[in-house]
Protein backbone atom coordinates (compact mmCIF):
# COMPACT_ATOMS: atom_id res chain seq x y z
CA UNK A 1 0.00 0.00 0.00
CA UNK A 2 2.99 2.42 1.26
CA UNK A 3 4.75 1.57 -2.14
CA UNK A 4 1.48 2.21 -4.49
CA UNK A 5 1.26 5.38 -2.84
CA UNK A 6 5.26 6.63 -3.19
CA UNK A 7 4.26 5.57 -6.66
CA UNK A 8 1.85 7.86 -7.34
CA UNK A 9 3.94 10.11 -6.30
CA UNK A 10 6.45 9.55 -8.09
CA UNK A 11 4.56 10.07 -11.67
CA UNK A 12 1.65 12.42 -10.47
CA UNK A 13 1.39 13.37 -14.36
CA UNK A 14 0.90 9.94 -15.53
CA UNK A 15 -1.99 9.51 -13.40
CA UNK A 16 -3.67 12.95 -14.16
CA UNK A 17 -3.47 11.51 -18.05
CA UNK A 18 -4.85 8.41 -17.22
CA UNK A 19 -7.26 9.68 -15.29
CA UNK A 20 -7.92 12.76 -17.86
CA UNK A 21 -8.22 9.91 -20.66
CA UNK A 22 -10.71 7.96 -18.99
CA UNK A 23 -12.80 10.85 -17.75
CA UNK A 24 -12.80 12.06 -21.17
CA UNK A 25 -14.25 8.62 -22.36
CA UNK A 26 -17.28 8.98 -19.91
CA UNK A 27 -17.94 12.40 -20.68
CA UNK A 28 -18.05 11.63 -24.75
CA UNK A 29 -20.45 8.17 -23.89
CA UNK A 30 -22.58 10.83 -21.32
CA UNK A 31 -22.56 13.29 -23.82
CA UNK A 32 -23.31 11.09 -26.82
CA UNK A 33 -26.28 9.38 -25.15
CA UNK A 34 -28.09 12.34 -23.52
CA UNK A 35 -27.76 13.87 -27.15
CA UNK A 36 -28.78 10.61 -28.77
CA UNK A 37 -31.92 10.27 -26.31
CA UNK A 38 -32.55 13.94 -26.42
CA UNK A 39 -33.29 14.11 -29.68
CA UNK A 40 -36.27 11.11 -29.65
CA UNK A 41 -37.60 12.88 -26.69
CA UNK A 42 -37.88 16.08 -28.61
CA UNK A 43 -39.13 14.68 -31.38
CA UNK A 44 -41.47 12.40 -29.82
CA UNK A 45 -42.74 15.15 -27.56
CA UNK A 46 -43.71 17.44 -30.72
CA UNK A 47 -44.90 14.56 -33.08
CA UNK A 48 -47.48 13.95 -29.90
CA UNK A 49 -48.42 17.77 -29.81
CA UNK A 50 -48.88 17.66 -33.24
CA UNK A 51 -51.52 15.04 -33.37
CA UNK A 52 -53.11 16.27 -30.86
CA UNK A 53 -53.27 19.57 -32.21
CA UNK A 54 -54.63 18.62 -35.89
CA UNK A 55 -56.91 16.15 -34.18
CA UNK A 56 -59.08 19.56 -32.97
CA UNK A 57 -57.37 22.19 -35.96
CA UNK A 58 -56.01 20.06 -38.72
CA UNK A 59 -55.72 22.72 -41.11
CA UNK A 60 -54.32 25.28 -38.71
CA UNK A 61 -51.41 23.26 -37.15
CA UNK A 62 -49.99 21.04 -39.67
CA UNK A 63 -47.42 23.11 -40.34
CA UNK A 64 -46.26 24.57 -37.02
CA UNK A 65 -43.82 22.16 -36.26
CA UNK A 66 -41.69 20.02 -38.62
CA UNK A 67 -43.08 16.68 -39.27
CA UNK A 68 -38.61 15.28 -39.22
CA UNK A 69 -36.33 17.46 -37.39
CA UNK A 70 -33.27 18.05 -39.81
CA UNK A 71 -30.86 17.77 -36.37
CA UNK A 72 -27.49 18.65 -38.78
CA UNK A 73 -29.57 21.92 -39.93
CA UNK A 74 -29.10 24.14 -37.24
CA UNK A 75 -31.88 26.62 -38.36
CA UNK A 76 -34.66 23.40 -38.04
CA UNK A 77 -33.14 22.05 -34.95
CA UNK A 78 -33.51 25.54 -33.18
CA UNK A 79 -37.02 25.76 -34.14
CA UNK A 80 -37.99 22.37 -32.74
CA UNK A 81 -35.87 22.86 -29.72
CA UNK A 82 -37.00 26.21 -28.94
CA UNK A 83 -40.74 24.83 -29.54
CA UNK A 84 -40.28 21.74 -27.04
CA UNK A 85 -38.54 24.02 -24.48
CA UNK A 86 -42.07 26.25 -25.13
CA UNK A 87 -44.35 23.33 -24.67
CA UNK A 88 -42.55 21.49 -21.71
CA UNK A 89 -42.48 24.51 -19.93
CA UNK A 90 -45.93 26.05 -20.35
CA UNK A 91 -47.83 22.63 -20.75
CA UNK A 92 -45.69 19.52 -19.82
CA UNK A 93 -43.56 20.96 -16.61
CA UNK A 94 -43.07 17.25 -15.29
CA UNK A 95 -40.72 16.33 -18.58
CA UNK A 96 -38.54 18.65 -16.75
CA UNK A 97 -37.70 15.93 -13.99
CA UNK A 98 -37.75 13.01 -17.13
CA UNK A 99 -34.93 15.20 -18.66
CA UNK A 100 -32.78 15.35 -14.94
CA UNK A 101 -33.30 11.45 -14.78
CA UNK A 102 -31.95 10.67 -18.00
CA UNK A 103 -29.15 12.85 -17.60
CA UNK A 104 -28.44 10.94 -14.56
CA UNK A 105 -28.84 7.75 -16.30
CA UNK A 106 -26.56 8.78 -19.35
CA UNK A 107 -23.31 10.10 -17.33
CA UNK A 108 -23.82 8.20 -13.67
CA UNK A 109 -24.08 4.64 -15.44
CA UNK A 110 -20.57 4.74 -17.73
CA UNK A 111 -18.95 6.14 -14.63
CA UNK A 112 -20.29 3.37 -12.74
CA UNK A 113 -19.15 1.39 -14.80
CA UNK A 114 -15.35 2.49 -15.94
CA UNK A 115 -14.61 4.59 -12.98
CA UNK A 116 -16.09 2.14 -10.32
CA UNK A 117 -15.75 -1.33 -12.09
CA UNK A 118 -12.98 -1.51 -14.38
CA UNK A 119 -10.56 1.44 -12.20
CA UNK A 120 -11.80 0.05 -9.54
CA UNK A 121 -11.65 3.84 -8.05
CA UNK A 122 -14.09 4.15 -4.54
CA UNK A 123 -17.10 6.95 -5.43
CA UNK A 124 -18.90 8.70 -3.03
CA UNK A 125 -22.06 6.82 -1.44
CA UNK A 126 -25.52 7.61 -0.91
CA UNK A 127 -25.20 5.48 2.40
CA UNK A 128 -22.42 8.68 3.80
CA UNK A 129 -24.49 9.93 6.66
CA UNK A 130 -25.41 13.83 6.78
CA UNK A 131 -26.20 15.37 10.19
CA UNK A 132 -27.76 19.07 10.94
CA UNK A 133 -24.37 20.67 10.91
CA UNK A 134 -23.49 19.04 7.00
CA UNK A 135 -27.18 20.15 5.58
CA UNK A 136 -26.41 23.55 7.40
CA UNK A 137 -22.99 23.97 5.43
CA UNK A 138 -24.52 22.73 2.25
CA UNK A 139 -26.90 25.39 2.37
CA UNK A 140 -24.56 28.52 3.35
CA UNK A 141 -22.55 27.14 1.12
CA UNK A 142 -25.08 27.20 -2.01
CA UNK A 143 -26.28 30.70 -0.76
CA UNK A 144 -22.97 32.39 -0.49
CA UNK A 145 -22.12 31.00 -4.17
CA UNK A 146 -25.55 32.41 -5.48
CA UNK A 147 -25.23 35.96 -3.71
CA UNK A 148 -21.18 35.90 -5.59
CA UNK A 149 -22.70 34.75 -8.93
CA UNK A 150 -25.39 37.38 -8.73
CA UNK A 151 -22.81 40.03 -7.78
CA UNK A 152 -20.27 39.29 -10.24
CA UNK A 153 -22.78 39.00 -13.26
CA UNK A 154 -24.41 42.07 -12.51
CA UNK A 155 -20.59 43.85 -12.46
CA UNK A 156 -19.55 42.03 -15.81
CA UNK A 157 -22.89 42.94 -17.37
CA UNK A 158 -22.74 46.27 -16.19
CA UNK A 159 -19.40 46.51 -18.36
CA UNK A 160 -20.19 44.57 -21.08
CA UNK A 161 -23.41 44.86 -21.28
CA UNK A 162 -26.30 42.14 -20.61
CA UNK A 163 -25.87 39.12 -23.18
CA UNK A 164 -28.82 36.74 -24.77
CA UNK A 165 -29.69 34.34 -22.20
CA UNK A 166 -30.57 30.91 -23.28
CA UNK A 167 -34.48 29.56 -24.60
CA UNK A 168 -35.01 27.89 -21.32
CA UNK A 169 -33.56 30.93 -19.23
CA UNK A 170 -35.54 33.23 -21.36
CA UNK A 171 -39.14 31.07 -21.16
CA UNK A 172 -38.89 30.25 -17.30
CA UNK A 173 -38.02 33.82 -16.47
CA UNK A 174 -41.25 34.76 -18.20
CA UNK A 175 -43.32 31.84 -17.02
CA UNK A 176 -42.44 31.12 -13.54
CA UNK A 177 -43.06 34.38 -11.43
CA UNK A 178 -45.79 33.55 -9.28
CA UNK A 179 -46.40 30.42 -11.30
CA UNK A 180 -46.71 27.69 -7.68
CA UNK A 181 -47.03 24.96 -10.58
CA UNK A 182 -44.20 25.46 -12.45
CA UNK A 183 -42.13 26.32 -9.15
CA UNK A 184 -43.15 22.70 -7.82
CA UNK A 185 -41.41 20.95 -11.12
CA UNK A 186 -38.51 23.21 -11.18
CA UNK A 187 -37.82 22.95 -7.78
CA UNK A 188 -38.07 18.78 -8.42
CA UNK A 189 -36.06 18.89 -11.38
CA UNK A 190 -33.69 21.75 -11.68
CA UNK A 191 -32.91 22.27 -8.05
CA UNK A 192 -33.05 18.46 -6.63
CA UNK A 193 -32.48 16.31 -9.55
CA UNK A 194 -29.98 18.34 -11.01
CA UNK A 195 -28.05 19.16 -7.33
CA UNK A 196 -28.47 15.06 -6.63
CA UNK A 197 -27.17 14.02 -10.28
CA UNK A 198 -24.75 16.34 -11.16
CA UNK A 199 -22.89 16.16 -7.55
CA UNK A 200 -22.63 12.55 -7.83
CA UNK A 201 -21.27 12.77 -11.46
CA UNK A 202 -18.85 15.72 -10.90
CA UNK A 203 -17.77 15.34 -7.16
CA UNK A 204 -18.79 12.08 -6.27
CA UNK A 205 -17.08 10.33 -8.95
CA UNK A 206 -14.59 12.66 -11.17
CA UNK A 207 -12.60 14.34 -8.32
CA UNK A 208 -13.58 11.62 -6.04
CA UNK A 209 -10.97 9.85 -8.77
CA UNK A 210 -8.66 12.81 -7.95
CA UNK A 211 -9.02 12.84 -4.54
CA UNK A 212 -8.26 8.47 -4.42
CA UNK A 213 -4.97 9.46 -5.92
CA UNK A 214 -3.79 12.23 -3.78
CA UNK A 215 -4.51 15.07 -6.39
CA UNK A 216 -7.35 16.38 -5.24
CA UNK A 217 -6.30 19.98 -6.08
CA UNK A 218 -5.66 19.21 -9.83
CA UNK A 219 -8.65 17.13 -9.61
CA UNK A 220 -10.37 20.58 -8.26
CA UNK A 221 -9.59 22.46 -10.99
CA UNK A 222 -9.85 20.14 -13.92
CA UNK A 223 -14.10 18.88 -12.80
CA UNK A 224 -14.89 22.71 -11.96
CA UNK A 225 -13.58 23.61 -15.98
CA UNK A 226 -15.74 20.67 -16.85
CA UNK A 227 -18.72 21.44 -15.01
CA UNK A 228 -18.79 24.97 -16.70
CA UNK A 229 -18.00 23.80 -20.08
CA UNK A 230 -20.24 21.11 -19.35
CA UNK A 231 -23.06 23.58 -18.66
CA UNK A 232 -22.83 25.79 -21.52
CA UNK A 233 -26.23 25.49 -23.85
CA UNK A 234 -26.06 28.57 -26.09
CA UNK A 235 -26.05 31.79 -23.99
CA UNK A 236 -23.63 33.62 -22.45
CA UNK A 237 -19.85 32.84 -22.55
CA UNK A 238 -19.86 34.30 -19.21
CA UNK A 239 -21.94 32.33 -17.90
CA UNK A 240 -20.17 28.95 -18.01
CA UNK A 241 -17.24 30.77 -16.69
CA UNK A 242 -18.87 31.49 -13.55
CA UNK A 243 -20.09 28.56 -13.22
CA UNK A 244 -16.30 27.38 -13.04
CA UNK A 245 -16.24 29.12 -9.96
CA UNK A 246 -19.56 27.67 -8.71
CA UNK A 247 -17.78 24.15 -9.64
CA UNK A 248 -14.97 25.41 -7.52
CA UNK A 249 -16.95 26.20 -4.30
CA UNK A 250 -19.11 22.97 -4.35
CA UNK A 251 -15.64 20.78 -4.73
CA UNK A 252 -13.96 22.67 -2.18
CA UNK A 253 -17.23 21.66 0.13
CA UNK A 254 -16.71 18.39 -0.83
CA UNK A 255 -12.73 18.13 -0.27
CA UNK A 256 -13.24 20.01 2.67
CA UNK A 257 -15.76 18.02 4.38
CA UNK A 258 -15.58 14.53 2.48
CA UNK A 259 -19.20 14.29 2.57
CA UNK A 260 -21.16 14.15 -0.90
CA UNK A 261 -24.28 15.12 0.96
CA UNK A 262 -22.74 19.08 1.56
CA UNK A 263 -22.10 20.20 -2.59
CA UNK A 264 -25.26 18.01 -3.24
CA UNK A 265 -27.48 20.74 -0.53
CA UNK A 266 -25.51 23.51 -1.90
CA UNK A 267 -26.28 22.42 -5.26
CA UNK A 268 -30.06 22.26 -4.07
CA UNK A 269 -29.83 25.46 -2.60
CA UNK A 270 -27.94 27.32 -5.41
CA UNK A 271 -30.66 26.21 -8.04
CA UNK A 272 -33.92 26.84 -5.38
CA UNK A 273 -32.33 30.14 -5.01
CA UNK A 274 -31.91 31.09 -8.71
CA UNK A 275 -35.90 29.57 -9.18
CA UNK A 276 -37.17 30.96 -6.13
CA UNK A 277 -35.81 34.61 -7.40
CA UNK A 278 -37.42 34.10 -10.85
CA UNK A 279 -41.01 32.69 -9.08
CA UNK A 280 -40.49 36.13 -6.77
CA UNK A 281 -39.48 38.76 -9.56
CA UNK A 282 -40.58 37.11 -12.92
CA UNK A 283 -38.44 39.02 -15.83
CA UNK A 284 -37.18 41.58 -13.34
CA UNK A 285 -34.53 39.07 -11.79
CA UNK A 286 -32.70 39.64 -15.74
């Protein structure tokens, strides 16, 4: 055991390559098979709207969405992705929580499987136990990251000047103020399944990998530039960059504390924050 470790120290870049390789793998299989699944659910979902639609206006609605979404046409796979956002959000809220679980079920599964199984690399467990004083760090934790996000946007907009927020960003800010409904879903999906799947992808198994090794620093730095790369979707280039720093705070948490429980409630409370703002102040929180 003493020797494996003096080993890894001994070649600390080896293992960040072998480690970087591998991570990369998952990623591309996560990535491949959200996109993959994605797309049927999009298509699916309007197809279904569709025929209900021309089953009460035929005439009217045959031609508001396209019967086969052209997905390597990026002026057709805009339109139907901007009308499913549209329709989830307005009429089919609880897809939002579908879309969390199959994220969770694209990336958690391969890194089951290659990080857990074939690196045989211990993850963070569902069983760690998370008493008053963990949930209570989780949460100042995600409320001190929302109150810097919120700070530091509003000085690098003030600068350079408000960019175009996402479809989603843009349709739940104008949907969800006052909206108890559409609060209930988000809250499921965006603030728990999101803080419960992500942390157990990013922290719980990337720098969990890190953190085996003895590079948990390197491993700090490399899953925070991931989870904001990760999390770009078409607005801002700003905002994926500070959401490298919200990466950073919830793996320091987690380093700090070695309990997956604490970035998973700041997660929860960083995304009920951000909804709970928009259900308060509709399109004044932009």
């Amino acid at each position: 055991m003493d020797l494996e470790k003096e080993d890894q120290k001994l070649a600390p870049g080896r293992d960040v390559l072998l480690m970087g390789l591998i991570q990369v793998f998952v990623l591309f299989i996560g990535m491949y098979s959200y996109m993959k699944v994605t797309r049927f659910q999009v298509e699916s979902t309007l197809s279904l709207k569709v025929s209900k639609q021309n089953f009460t206006k035929a005439k009217e609605v045959v031609n508001t969405v396209p019967s086969e979404v052209v997905w390597n046409e990026p002026a057709s796979a805009e339109k139907a992705v901007r009308e499913y956002t549209e329709f989830v959000v307005t009429k089919r809220p609880w897809l939002l929580s579908l879309d969390r679980i199959i994220w969770g079920l694209c990336f958690l599964v391969p890194s089951y499987f290659f990080i857990r199984k074939i690196s045989r690399i211990e993850t963070a467990e569902f069983t760690d136990s998370a008493n008053g004083r963990d949930i209570l760090a989780g949460v100042a934790t995600g409320f001190a990251t929302f109150c810097f996000v919120n700070v530091a946007s509003s000085l690098i907009f003030f600068i350079i000047g408000k960019p175009q927020s996402n479809y989603l960003e843009i349709i739940l800010t104008k949907n969800l103020y006052m909206n108890w409904k559409l609060l209930g879903w988000t809250l499921l999906a965006i603030a728990f399944g999101a803080g419960i799947f992500e942390e157990f992808f990013f922290r719980g198994f990337l720098l969990k990998y890190f953190e085996e090794k003895n590079l948990g620093s390197i491993g700090l730095i490399i899953t925070s530039v991931i989870f904001g790369v990760v999390h770009f979707n078409g607005g801002s280039y700003v905002a994926p960059i500070l959401l490298i720093f919200v990466g950073l705070s919830f793996g320091i948490s987690y380093l700090k504390t070695g309990n997956i429980w604490v970035p998973v409630t700041a997660h929860i409370t960083y995304n009920a924050s951000m909804l709970l703002a928009g259900f308060l102040l509709g399109d004044r929180i932009s």
